[in-house]
PDB file of N, CA and C in Angstrom:
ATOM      1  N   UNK A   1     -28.181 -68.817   2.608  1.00  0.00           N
ATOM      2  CA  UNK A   1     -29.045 -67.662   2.726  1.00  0.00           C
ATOM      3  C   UNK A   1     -29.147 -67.219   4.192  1.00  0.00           C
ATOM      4  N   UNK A   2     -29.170 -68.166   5.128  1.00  0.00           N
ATOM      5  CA  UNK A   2     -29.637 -67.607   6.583  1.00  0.00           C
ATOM      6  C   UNK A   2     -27.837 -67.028   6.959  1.00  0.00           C
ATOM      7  N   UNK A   3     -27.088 -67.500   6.337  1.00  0.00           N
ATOM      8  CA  UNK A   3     -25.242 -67.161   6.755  1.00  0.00           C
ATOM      9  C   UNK A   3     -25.542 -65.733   6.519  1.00  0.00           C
ATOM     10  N   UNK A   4     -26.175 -65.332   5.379  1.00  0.00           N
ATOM     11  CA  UNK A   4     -25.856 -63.910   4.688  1.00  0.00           C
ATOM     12  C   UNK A   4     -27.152 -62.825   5.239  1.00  0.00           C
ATOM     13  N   UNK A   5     -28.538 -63.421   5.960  1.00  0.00           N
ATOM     14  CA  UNK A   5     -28.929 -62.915   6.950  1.00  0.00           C
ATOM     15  C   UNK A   5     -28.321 -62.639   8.030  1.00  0.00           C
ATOM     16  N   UNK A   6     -27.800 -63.664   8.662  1.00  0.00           N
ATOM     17  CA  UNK A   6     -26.930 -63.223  10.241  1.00  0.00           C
ATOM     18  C   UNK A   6     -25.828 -62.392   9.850  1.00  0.00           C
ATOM     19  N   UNK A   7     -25.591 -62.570   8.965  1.00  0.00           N
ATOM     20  CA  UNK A   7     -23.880 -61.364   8.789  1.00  0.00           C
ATOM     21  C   UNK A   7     -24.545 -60.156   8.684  1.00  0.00           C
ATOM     22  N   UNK A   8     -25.658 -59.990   7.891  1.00  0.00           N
ATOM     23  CA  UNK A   8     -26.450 -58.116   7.625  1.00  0.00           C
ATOM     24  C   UNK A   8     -26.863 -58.341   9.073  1.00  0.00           C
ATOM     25  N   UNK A   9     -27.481 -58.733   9.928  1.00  0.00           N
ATOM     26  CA  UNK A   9     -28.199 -58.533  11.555  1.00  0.00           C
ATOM     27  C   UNK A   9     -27.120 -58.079  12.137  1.00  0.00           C
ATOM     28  N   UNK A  10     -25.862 -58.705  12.358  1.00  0.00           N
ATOM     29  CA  UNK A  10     -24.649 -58.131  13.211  1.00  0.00           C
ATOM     30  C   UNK A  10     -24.119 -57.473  12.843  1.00  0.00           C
ATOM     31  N   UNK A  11     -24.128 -57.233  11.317  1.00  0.00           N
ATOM     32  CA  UNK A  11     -23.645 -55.575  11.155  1.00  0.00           C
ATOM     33  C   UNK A  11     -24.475 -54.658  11.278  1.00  0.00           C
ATOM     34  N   UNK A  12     -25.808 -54.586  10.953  1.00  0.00           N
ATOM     35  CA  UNK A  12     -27.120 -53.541  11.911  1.00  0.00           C
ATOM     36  C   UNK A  12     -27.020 -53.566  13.168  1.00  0.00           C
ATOM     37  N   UNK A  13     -26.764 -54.623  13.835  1.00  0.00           N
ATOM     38  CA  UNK A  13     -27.053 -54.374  15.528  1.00  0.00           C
ATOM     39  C   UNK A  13     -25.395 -53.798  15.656  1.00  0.00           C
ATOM     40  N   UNK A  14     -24.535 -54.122  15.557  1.00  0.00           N
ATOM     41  CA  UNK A  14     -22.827 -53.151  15.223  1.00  0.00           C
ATOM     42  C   UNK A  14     -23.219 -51.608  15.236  1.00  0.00           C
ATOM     43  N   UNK A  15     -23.767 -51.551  14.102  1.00  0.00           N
ATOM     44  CA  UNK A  15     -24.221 -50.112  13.545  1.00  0.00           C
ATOM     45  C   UNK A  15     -25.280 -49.239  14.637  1.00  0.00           C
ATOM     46  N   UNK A  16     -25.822 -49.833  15.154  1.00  0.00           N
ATOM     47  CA  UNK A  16     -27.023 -49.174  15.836  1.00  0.00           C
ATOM     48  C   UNK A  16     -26.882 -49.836  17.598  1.00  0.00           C
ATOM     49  N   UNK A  17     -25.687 -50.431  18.220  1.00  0.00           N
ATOM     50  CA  UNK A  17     -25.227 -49.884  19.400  1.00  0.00           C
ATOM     51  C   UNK A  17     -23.856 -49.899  19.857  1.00  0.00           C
ATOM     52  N   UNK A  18     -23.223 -49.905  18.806  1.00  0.00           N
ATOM     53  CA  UNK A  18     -21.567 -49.685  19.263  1.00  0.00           C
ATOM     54  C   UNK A  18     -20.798 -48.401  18.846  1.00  0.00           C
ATOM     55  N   UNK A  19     -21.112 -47.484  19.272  1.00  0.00           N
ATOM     56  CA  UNK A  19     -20.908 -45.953  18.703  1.00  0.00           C
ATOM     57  C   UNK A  19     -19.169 -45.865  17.789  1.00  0.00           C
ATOM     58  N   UNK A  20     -18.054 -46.583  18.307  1.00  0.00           N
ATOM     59  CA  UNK A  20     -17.112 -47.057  17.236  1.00  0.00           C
ATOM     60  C   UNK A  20     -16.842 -47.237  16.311  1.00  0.00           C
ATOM     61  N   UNK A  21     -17.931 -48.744  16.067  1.00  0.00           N
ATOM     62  CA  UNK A  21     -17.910 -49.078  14.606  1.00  0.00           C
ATOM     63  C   UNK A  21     -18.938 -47.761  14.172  1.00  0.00           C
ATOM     64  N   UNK A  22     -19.878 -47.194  14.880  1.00  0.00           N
ATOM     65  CA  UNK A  22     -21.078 -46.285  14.020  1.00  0.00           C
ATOM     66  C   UNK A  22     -20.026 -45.197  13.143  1.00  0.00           C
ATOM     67  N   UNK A  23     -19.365 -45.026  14.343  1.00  0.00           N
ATOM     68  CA  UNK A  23     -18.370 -43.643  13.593  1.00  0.00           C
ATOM     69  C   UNK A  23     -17.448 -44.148  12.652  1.00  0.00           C
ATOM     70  N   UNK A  24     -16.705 -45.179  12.491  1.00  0.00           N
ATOM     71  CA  UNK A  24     -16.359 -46.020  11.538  1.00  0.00           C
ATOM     72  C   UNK A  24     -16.850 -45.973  10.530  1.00  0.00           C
ATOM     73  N   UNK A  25     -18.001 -46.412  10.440  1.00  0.00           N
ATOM     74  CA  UNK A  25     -19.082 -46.498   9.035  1.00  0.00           C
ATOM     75  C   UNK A  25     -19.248 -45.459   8.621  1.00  0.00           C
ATOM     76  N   UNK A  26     -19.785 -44.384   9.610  1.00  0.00           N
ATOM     77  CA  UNK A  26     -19.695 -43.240   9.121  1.00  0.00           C
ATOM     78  C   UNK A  26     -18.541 -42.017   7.919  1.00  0.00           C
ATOM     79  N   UNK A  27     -17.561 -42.499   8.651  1.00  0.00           N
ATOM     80  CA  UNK A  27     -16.192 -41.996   8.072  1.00  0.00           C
ATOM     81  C   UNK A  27     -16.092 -42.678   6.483  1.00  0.00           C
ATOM     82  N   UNK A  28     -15.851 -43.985   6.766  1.00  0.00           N
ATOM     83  CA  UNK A  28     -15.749 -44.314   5.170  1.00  0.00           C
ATOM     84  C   UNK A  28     -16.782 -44.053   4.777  1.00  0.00           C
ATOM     85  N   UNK A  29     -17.801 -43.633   4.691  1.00  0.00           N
ATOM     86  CA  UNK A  29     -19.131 -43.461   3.887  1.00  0.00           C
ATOM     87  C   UNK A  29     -19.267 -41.796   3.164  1.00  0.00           C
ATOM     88  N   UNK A  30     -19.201 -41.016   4.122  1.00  0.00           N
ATOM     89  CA  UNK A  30     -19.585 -39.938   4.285  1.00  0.00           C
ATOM     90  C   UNK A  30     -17.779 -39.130   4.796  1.00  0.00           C
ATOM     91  N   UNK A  31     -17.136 -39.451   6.188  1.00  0.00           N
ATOM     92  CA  UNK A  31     -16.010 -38.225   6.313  1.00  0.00           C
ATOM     93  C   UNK A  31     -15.550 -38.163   5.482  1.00  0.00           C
ATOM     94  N   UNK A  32     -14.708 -38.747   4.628  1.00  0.00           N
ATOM     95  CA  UNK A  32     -13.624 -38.471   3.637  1.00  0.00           C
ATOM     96  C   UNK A  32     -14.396 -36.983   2.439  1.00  0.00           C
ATOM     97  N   UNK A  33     -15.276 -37.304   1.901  1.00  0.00           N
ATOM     98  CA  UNK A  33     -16.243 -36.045   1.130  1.00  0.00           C
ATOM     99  C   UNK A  33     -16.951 -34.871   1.938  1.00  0.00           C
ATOM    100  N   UNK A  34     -16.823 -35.041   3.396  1.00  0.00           N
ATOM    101  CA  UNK A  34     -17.427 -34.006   4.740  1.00  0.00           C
ATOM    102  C   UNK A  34     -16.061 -33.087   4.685  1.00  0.00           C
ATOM    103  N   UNK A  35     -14.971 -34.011   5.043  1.00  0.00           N
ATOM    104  CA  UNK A  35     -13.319 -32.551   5.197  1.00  0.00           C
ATOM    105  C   UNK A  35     -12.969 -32.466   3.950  1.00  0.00           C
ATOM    106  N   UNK A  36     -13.114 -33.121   2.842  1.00  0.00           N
ATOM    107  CA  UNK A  36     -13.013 -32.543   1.653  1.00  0.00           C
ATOM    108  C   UNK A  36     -13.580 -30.781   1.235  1.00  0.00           C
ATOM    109  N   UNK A  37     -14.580 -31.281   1.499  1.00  0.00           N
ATOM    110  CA  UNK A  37     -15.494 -30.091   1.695  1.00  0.00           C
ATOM    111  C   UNK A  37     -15.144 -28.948   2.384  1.00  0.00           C
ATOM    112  N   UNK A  38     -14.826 -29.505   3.671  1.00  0.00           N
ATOM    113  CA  UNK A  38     -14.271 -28.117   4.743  1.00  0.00           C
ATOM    114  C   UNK A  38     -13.472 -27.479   3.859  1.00  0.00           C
ATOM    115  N   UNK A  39     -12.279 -28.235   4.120  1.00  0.00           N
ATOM    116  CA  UNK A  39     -10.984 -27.880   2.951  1.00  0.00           C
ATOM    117  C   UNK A  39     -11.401 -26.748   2.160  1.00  0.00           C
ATOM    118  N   UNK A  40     -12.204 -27.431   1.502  1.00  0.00           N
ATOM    119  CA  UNK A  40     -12.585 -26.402   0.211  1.00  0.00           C
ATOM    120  C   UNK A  40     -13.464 -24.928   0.428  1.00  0.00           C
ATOM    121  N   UNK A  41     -13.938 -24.990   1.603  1.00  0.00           N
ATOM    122  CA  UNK A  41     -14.334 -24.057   2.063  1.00  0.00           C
ATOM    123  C   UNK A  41     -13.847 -23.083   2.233  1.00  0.00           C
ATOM    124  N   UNK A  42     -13.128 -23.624   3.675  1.00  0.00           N
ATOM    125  CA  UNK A  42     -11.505 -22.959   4.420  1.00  0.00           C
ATOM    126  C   UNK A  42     -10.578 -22.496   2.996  1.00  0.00           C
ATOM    127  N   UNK A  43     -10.171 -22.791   2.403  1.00  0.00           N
ATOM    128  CA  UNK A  43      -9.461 -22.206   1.134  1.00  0.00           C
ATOM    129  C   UNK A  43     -10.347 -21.034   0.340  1.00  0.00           C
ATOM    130  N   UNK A  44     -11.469 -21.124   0.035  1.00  0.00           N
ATOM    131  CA  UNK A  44     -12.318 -20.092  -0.301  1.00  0.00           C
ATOM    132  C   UNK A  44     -12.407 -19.191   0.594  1.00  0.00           C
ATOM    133  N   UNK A  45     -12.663 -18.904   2.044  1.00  0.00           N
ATOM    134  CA  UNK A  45     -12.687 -17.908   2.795  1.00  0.00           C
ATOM    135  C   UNK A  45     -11.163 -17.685   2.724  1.00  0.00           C
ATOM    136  N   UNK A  46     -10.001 -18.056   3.027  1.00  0.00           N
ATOM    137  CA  UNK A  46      -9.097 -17.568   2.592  1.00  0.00           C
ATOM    138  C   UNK A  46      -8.184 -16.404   1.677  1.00  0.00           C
ATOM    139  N   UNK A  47      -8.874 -16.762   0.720  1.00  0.00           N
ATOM    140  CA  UNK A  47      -8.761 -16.066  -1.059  1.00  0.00           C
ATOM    141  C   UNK A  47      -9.631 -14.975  -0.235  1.00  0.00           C
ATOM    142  N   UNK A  48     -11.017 -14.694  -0.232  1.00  0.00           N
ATOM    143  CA  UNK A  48     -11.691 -13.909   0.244  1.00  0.00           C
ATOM    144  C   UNK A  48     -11.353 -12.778   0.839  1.00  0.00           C
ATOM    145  N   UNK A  49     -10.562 -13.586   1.599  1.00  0.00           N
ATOM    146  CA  UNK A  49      -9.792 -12.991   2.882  1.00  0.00           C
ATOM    147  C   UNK A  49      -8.974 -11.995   2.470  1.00  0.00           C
ATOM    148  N   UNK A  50      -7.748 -12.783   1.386  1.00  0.00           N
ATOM    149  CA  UNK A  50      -6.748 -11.901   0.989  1.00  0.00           C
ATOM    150  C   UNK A  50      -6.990 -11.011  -0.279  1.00  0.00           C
ATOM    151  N   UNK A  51      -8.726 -10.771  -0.484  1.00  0.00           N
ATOM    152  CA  UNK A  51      -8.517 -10.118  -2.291  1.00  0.00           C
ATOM    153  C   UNK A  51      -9.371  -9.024  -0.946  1.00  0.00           C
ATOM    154  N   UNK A  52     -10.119  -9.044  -0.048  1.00  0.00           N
ATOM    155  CA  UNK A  52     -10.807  -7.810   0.534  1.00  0.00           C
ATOM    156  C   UNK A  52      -9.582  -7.318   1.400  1.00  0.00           C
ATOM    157  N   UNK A  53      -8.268  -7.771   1.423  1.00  0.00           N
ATOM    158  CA  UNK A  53      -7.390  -7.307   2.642  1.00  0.00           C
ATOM    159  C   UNK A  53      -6.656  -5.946   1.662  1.00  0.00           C
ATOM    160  N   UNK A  54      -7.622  -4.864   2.199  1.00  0.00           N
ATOM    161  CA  UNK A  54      -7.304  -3.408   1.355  1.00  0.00           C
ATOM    162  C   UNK A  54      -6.412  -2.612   2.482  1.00  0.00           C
ATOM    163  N   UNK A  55      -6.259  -1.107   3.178  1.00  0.00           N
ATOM    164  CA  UNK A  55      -5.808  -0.963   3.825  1.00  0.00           C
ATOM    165  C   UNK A  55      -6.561  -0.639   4.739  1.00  0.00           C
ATOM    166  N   UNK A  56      -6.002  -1.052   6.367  1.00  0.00           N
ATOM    167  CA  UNK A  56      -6.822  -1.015   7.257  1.00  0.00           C
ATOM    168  C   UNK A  56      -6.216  -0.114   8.458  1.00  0.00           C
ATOM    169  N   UNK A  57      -6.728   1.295   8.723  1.00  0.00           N
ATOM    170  CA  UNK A  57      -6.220   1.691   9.312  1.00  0.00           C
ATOM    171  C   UNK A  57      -6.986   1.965  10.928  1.00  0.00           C
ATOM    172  N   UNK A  58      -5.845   1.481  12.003  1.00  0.00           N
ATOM    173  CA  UNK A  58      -6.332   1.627  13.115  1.00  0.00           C
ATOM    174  C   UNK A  58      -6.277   2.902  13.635  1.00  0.00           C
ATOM    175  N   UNK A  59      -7.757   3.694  14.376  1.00  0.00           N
ATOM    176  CA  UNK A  59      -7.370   5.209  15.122  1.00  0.00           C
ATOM    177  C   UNK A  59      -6.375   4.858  16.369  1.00  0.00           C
ATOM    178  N   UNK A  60      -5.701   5.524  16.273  1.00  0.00           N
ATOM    179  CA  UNK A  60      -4.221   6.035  17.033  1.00  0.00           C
ATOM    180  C   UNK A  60      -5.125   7.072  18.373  1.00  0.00           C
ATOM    181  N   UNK A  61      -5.325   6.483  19.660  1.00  0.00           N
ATOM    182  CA  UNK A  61      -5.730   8.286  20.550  1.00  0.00           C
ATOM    183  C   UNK A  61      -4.719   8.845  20.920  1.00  0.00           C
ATOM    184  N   UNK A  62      -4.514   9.887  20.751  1.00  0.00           N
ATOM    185  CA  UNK A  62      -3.858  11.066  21.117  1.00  0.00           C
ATOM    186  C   UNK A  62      -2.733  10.624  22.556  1.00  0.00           C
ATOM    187  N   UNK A  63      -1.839  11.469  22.433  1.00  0.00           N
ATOM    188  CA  UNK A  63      -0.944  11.250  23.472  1.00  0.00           C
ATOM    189  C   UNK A  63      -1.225  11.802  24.689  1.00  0.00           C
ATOM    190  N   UNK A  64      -1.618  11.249  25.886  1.00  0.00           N
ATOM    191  CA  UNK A  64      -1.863  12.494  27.209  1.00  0.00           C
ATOM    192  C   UNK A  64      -0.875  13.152  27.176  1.00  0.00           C
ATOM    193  N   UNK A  65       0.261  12.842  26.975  1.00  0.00           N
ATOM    194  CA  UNK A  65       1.259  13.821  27.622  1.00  0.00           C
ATOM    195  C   UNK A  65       1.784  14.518  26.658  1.00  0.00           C
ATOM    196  N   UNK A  66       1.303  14.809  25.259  1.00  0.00           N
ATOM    197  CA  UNK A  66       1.181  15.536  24.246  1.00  0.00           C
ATOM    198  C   UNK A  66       0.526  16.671  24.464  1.00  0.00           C
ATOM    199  N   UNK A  67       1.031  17.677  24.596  1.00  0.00           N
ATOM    200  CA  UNK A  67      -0.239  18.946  24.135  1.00  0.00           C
ATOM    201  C   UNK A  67      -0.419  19.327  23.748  1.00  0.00           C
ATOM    202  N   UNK A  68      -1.786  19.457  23.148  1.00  0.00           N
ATOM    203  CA  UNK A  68      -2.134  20.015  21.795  1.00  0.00           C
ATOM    204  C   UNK A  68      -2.716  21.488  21.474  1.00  0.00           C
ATOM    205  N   UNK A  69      -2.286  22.266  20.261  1.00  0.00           N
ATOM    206  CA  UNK A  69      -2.092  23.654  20.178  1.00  0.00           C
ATOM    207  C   UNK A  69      -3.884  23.526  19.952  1.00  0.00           C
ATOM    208  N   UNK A  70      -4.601  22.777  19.478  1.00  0.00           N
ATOM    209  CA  UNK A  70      -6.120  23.008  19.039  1.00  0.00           C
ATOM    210  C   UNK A  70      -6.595  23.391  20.119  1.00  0.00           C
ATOM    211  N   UNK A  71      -7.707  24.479  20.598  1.00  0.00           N
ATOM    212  CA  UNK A  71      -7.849  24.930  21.622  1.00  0.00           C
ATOM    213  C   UNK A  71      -9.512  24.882  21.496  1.00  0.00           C
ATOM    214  N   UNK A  72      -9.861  25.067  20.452  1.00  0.00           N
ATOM    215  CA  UNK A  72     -11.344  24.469  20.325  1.00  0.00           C
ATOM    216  C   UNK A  72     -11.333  25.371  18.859  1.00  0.00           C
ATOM    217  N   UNK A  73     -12.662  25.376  18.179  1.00  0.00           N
ATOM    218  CA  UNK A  73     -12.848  26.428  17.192  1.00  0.00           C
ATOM    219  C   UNK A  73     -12.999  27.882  17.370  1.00  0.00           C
ATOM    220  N   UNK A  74     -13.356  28.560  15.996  1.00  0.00           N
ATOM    221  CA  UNK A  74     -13.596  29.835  15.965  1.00  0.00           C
ATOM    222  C   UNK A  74     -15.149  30.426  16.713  1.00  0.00           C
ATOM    223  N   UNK A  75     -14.431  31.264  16.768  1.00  0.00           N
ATOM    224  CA  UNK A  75     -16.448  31.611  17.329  1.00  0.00           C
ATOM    225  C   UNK A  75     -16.873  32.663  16.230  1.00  0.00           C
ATOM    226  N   UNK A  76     -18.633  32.579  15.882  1.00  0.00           N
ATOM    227  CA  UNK A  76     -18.889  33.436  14.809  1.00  0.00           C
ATOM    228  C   UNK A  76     -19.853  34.100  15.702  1.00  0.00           C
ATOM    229  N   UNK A  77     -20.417  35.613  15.066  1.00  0.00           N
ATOM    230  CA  UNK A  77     -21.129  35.980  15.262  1.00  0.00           C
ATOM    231  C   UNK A  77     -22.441  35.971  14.515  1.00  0.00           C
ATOM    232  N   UNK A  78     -23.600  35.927  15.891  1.00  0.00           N
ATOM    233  CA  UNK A  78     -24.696  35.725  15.038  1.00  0.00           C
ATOM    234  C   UNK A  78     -25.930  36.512  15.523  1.00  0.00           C
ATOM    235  N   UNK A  79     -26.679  36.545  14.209  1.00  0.00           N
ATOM    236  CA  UNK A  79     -28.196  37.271  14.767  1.00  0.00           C
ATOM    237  C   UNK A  79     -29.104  36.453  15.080  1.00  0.00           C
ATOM    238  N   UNK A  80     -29.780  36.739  15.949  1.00  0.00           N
ATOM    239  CA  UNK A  80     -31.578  35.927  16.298  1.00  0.00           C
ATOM    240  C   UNK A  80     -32.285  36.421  15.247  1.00  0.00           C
ATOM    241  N   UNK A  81     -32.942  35.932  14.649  1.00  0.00           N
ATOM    242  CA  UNK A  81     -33.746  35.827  13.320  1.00  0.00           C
ATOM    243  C   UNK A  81     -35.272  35.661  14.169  1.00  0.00           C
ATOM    244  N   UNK A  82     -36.190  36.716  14.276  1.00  0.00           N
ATOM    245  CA  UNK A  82     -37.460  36.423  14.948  1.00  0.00           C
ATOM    246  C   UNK A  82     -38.691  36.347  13.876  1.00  0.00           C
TER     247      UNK A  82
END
């Protein structure tokens, strides 16, 4: 009984100041189902990705050294309304 006390004490005191084994424990416990997860994430934004990828069009500005016949609009005539 005291063998199987000291073996749980040095794996708590392991666990709680050797940041190694902590991340160790951690991993088999918990990483393997943590990047599972990502994974599954990352693949969902993906799909996402490619069912909203509709067409995307970038504005083009004008050429400076193009010149353009538009010269501005029409002009109307108007009354003051008092």
């Amino acid at each position: 009984m005291k063998l199987l006390f000291n073996i749980i004490l040095i794996f708590l005191l392991l666990i709680a100041f050797v940041p190694f084994f902590r991340r160790f424990v951690f991993h088999l416990l918990v990483g393997r189902q943590l990047i599972k997860e990502q994974e599954r994430q990352y693949k969902a934004q993906q799909q996402r990705q490619r069912a909203n990828a509709g067409v995307k069009v970038d504005n083009v500005p004008p050429d400076p050294n193009q010149s353009s016949r538009f010269r501005g609009g029409e002009y109307v005539d108007y009354e003051e309304v008092k």
